[in-house]
N, C-alpha and C. Protein backbone atom coordinates (compact mmCIF):
# COMPACT_ATOMS: atom_id res chain seq x y z
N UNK A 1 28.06 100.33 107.49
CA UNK A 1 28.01 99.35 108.56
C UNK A 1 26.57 98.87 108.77
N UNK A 2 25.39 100.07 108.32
CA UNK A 2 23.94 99.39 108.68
C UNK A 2 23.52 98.29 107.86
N UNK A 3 24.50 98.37 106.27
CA UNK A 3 24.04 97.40 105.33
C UNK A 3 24.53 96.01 105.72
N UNK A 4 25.54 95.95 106.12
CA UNK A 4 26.40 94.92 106.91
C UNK A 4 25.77 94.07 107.81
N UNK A 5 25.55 94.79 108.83
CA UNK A 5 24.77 94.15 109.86
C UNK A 5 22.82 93.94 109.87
N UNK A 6 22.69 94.52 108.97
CA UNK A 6 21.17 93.87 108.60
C UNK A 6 21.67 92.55 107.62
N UNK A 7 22.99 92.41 106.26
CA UNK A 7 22.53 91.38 105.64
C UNK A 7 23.50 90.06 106.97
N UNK A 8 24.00 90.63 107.77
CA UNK A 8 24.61 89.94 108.58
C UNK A 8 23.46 89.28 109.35
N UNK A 9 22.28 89.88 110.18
CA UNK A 9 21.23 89.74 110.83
C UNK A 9 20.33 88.72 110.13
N UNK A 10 20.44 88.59 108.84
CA UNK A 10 19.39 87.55 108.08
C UNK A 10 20.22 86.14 108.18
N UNK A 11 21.33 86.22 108.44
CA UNK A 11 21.92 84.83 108.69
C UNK A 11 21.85 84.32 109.77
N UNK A 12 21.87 84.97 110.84
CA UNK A 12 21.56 84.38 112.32
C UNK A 12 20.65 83.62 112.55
N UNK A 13 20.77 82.56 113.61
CA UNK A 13 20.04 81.35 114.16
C UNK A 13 20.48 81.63 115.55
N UNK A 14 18.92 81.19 116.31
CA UNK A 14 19.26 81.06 117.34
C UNK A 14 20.32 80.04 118.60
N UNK A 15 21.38 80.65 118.94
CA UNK A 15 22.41 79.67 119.64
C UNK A 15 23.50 80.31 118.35
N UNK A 16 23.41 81.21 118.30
CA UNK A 16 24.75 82.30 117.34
C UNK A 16 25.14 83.56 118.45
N UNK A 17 25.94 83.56 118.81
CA UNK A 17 27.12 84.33 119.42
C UNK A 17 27.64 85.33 118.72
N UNK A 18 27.64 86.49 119.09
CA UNK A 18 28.06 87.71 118.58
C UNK A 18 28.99 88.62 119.06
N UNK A 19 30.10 88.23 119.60
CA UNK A 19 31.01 89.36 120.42
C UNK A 19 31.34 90.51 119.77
N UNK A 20 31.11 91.46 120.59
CA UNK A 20 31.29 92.65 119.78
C UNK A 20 32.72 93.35 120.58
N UNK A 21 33.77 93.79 119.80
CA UNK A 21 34.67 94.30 121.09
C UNK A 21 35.04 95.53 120.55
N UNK A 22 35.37 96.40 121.07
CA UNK A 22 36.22 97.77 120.65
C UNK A 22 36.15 98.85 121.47
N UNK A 23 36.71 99.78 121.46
CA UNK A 23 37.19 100.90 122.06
C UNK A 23 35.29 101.23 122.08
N UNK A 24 35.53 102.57 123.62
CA UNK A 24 34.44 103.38 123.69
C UNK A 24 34.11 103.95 122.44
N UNK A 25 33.19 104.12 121.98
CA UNK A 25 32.84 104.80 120.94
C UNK A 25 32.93 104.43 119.37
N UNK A 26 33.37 103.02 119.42
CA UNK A 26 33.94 102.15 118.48
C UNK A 26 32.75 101.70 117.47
N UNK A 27 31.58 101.61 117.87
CA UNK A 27 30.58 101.53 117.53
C UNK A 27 29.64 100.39 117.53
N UNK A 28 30.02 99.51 118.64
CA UNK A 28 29.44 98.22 119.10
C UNK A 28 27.81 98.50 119.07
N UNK A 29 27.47 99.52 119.64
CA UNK A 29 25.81 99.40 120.04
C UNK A 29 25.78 99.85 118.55
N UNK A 30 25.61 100.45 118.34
CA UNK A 30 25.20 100.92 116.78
C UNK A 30 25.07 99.92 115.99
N UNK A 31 26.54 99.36 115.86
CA UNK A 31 26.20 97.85 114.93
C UNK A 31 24.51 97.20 115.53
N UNK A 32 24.87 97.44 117.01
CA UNK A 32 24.08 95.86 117.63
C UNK A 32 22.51 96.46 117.35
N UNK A 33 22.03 97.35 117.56
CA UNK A 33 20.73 98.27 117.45
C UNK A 33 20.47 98.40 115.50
N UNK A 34 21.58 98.37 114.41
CA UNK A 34 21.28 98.24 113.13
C UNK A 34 20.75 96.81 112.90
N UNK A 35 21.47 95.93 113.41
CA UNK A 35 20.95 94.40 113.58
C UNK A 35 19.62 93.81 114.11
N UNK A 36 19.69 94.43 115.00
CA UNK A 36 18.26 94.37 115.76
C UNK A 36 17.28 94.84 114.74
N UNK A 37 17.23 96.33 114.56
CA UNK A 37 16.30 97.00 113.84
C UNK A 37 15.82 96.19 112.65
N UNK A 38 17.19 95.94 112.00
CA UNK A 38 16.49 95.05 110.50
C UNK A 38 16.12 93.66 110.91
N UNK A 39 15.91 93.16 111.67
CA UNK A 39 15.40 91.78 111.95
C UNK A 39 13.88 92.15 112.65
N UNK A 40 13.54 93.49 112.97
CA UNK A 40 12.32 93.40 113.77
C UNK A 40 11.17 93.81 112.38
N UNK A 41 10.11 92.87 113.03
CA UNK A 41 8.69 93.61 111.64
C UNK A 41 8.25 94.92 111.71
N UNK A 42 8.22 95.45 113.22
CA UNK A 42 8.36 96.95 112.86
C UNK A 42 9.57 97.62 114.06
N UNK A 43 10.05 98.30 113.43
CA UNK A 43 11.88 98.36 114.19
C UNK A 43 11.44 99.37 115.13
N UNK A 44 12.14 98.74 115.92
CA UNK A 44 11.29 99.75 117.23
C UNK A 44 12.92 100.59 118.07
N UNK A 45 12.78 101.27 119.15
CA UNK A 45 13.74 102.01 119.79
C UNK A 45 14.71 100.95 120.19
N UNK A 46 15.91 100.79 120.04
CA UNK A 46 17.25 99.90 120.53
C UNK A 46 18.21 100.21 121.63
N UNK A 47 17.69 100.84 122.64
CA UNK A 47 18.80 101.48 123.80
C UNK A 47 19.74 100.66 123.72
N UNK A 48 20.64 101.45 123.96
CA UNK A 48 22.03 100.74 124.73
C UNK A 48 21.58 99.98 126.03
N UNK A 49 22.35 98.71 126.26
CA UNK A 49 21.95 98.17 127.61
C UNK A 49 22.92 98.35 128.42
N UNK A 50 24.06 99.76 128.11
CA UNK A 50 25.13 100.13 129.42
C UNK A 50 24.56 99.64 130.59
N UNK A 51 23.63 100.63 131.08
CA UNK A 51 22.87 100.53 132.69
C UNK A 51 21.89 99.58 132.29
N UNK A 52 21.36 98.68 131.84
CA UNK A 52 20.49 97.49 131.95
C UNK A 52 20.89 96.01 131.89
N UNK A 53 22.47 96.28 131.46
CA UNK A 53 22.70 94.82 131.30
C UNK A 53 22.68 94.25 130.08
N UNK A 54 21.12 93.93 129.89
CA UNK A 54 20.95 93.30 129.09
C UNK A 54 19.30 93.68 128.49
N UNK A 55 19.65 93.67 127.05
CA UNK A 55 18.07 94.19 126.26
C UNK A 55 17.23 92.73 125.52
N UNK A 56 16.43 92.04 125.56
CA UNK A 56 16.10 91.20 124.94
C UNK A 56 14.71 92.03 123.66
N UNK A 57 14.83 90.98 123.01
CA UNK A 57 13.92 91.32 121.61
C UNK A 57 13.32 90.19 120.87
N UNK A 58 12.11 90.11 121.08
CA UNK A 58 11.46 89.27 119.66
C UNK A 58 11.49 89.51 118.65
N UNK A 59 11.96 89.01 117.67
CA UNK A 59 12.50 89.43 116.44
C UNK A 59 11.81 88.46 115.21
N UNK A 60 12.05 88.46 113.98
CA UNK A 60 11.41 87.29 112.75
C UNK A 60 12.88 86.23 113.18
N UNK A 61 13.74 86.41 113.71
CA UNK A 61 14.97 85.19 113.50
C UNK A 61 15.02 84.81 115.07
N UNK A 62 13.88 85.32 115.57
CA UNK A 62 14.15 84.68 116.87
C UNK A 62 14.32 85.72 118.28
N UNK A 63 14.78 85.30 119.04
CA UNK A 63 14.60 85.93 120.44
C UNK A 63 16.25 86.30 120.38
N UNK A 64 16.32 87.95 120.51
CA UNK A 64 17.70 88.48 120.46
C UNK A 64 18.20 88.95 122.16
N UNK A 65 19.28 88.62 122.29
CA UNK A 65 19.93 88.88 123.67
C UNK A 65 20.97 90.10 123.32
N UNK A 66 20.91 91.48 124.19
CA UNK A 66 21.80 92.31 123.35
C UNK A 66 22.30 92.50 124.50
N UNK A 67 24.10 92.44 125.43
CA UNK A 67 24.24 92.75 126.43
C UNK A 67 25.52 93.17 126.53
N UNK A 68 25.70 94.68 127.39
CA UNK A 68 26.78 95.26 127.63
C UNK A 68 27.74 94.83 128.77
N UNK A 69 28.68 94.28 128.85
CA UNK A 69 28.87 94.21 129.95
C UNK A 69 30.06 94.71 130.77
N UNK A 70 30.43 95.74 130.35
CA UNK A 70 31.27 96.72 130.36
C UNK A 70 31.35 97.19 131.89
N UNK A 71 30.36 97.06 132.74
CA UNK A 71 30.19 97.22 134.34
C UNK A 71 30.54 96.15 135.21
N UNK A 72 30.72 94.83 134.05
CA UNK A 72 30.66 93.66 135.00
C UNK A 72 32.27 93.95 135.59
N UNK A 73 32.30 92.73 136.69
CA UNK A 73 33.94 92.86 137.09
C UNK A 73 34.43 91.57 137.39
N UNK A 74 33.43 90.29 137.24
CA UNK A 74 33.73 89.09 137.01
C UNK A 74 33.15 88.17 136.58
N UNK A 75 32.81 87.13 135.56
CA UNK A 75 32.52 86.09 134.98
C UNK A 75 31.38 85.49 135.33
N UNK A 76 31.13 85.58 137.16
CA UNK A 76 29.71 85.05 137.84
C UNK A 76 28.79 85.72 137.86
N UNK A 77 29.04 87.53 137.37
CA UNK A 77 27.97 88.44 137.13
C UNK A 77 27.52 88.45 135.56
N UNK A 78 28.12 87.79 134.83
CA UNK A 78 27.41 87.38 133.57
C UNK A 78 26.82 86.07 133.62
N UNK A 79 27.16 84.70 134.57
CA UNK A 79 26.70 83.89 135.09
C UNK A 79 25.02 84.32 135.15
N UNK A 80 25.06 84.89 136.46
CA UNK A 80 24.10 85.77 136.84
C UNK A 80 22.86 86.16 136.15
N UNK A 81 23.31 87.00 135.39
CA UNK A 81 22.88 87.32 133.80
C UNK A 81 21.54 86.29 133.27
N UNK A 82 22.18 85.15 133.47
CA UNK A 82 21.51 84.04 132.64
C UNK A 82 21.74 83.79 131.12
N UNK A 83 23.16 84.68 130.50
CA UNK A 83 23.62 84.56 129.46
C UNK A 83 24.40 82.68 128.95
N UNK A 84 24.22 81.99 129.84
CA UNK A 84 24.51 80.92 129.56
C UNK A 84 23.54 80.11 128.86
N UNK A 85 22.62 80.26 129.55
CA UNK A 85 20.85 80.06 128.95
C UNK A 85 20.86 79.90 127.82
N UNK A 86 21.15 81.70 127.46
CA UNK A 86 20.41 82.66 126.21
C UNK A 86 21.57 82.03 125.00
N UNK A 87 22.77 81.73 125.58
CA UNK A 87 24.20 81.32 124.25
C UNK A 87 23.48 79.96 123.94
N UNK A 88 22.42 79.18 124.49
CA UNK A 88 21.66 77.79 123.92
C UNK A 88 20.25 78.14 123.15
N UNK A 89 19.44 79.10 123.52
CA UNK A 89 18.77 79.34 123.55
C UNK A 89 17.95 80.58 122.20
N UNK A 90 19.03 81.76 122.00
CA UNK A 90 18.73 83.02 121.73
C UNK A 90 19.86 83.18 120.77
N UNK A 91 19.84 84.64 120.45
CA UNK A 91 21.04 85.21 119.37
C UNK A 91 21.48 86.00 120.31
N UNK A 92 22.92 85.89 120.88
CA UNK A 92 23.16 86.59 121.68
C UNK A 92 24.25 87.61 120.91
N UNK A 93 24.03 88.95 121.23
CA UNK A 93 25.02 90.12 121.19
C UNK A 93 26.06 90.37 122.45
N UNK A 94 27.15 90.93 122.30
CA UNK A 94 27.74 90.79 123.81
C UNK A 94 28.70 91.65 123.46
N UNK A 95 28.30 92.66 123.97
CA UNK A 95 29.76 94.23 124.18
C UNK A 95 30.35 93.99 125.41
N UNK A 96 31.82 93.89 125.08
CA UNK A 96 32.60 93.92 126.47
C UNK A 96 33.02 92.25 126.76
N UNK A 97 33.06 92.04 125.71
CA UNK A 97 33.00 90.11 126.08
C UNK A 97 34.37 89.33 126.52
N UNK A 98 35.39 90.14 126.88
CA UNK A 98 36.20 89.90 127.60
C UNK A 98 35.79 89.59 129.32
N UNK A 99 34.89 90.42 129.79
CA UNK A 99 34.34 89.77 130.84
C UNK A 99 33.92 88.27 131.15
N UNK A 100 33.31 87.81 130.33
CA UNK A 100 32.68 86.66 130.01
C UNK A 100 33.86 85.63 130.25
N UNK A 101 34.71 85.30 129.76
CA UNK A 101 35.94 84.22 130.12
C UNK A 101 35.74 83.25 128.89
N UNK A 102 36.34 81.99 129.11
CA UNK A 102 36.15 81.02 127.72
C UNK A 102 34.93 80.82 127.53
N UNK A 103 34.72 80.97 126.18
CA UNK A 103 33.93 80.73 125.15
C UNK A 103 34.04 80.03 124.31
N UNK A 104 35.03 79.04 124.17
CA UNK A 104 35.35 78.51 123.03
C UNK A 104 34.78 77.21 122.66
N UNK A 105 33.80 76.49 123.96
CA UNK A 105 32.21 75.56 123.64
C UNK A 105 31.92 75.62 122.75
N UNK A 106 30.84 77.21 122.57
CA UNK A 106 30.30 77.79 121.98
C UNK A 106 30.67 78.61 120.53
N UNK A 107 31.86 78.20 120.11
CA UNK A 107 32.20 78.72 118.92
C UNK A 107 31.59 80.13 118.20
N UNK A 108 31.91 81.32 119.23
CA UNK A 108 31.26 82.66 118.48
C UNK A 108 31.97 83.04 117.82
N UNK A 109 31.48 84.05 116.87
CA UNK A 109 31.61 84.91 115.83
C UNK A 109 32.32 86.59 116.36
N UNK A 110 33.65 86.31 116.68
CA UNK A 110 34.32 87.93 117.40
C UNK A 110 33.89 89.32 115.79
N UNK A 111 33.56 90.11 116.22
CA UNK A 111 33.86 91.15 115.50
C UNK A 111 34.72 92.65 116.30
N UNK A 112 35.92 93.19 115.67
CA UNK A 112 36.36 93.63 115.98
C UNK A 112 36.26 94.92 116.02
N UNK A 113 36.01 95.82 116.70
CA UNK A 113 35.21 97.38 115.63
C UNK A 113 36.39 98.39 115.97
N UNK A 114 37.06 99.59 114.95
CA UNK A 114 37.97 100.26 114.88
C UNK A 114 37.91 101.53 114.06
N UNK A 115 38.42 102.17 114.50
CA UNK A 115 38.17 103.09 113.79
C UNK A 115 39.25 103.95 112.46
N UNK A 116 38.55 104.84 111.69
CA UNK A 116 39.63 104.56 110.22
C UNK A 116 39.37 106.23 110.47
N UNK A 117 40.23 106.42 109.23
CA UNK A 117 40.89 107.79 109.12
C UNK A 117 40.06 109.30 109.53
N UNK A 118 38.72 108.93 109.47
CA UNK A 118 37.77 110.07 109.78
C UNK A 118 36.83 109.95 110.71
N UNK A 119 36.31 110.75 111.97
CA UNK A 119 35.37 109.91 112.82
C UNK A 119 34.23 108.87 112.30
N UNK A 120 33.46 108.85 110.80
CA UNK A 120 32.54 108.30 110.94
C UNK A 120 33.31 106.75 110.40
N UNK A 121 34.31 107.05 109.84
CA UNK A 121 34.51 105.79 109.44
C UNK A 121 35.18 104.82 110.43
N UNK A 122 34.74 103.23 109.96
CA UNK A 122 34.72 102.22 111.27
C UNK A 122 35.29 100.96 110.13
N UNK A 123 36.43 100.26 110.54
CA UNK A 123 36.80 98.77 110.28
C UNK A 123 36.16 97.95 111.07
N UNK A 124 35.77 96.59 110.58
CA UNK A 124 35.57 95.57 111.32
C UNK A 124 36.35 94.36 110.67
N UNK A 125 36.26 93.58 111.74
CA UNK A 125 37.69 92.47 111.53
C UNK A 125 36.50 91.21 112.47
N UNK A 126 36.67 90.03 111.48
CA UNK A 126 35.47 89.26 111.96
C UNK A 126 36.47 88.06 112.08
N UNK A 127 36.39 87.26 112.80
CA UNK A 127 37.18 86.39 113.60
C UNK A 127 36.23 84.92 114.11
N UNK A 128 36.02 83.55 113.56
CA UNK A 128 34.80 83.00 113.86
C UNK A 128 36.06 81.44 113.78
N UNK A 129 35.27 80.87 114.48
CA UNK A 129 36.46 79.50 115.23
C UNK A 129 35.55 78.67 114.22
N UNK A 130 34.65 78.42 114.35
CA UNK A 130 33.66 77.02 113.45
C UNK A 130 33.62 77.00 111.85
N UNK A 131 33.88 76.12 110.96
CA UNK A 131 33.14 76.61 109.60
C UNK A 131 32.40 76.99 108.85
N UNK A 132 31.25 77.03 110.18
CA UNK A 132 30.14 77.36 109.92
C UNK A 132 29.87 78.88 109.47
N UNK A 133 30.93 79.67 110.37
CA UNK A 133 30.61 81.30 110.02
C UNK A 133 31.10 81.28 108.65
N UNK A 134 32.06 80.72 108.12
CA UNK A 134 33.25 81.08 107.05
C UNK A 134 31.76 80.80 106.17
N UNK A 135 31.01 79.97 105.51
CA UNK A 135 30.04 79.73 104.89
C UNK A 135 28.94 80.24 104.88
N UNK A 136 28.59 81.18 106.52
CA UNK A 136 27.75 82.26 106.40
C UNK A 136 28.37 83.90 106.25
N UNK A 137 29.63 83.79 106.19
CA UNK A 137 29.37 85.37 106.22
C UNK A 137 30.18 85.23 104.58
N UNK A 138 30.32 83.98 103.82
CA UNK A 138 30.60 84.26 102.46
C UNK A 138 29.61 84.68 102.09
N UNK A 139 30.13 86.14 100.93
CA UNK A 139 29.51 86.98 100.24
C UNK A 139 29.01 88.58 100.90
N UNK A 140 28.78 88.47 102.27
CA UNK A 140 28.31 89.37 102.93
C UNK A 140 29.76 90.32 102.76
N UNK A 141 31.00 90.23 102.84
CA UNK A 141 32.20 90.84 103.15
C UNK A 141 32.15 92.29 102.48
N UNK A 142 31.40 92.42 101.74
CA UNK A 142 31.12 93.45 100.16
C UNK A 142 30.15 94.17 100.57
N UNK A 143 29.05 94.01 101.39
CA UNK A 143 27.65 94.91 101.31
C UNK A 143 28.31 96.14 102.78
């Protein structure tokens, strides 16, 4: 999954949408902190933003938005956020993005995270409305 989401991370532009969804333990931050890491010049600590919300990062591809929102309990506390901004603005990550409400403006990139026959192993199921993803994540499907 780290090879994945680093050659996944070299395709991103800022105003790219990243929903991340799955069960506790599914492995959303992990992905989102492997992504991060390989996009930074020197990879620095990636907390989870459970209790923060939201983690931002200067990165070589730009200014990364990484945000949990798993505490929220309605749509105006991601409002709030200033994640509307950051979806024009930034590369946004977003655990829990069922909070959030329509998205479908913004044409993100769902990834689905699941888990397979042994704890470490993890499916992902990538789900992207625009043509644009279908043309960036050709070839990546393999690493």
């Amino acid at each position: 999954m780290q090879a994945f989401a680093a050659a996944l991370g070299k395709s991103l532009r800022c105003g790219d949408i990243l929903l991340l969804e799955g069960h506790i333990g599914a492995g959303k931050s992990f992905f989102a902190r492997s992504l991060i890491q390989s996009v930074q010049d020197i990879p620095e600590e990636v907390p989870s933003p459970t209790f923060t919300l939201v983690q931002t990062y200067d990165t070589q591809i730009g200014e990364i938005w990484h945000a949990d929102l798993y505490r929220l309990t309605s749509h105006q506390e991601a409002v709030e956020l200033g994640l509307e901004e950051a979806f024009e603005t930034s590369i946004s990550l977003i655990e829990w993005p069922d909070r959030l409400g329509d998205l479908s403006q913004y044409s993100p990139l769902n990834i689905a995270f699941s888990s397979g026959a042994s704890d470490s192993e993890r499916h992902l199921k990538l789900q992207g409305s625009a043509s644009i993803w279908a043309l960036r994540l050709q070839g990546l499907s393999d690493e």
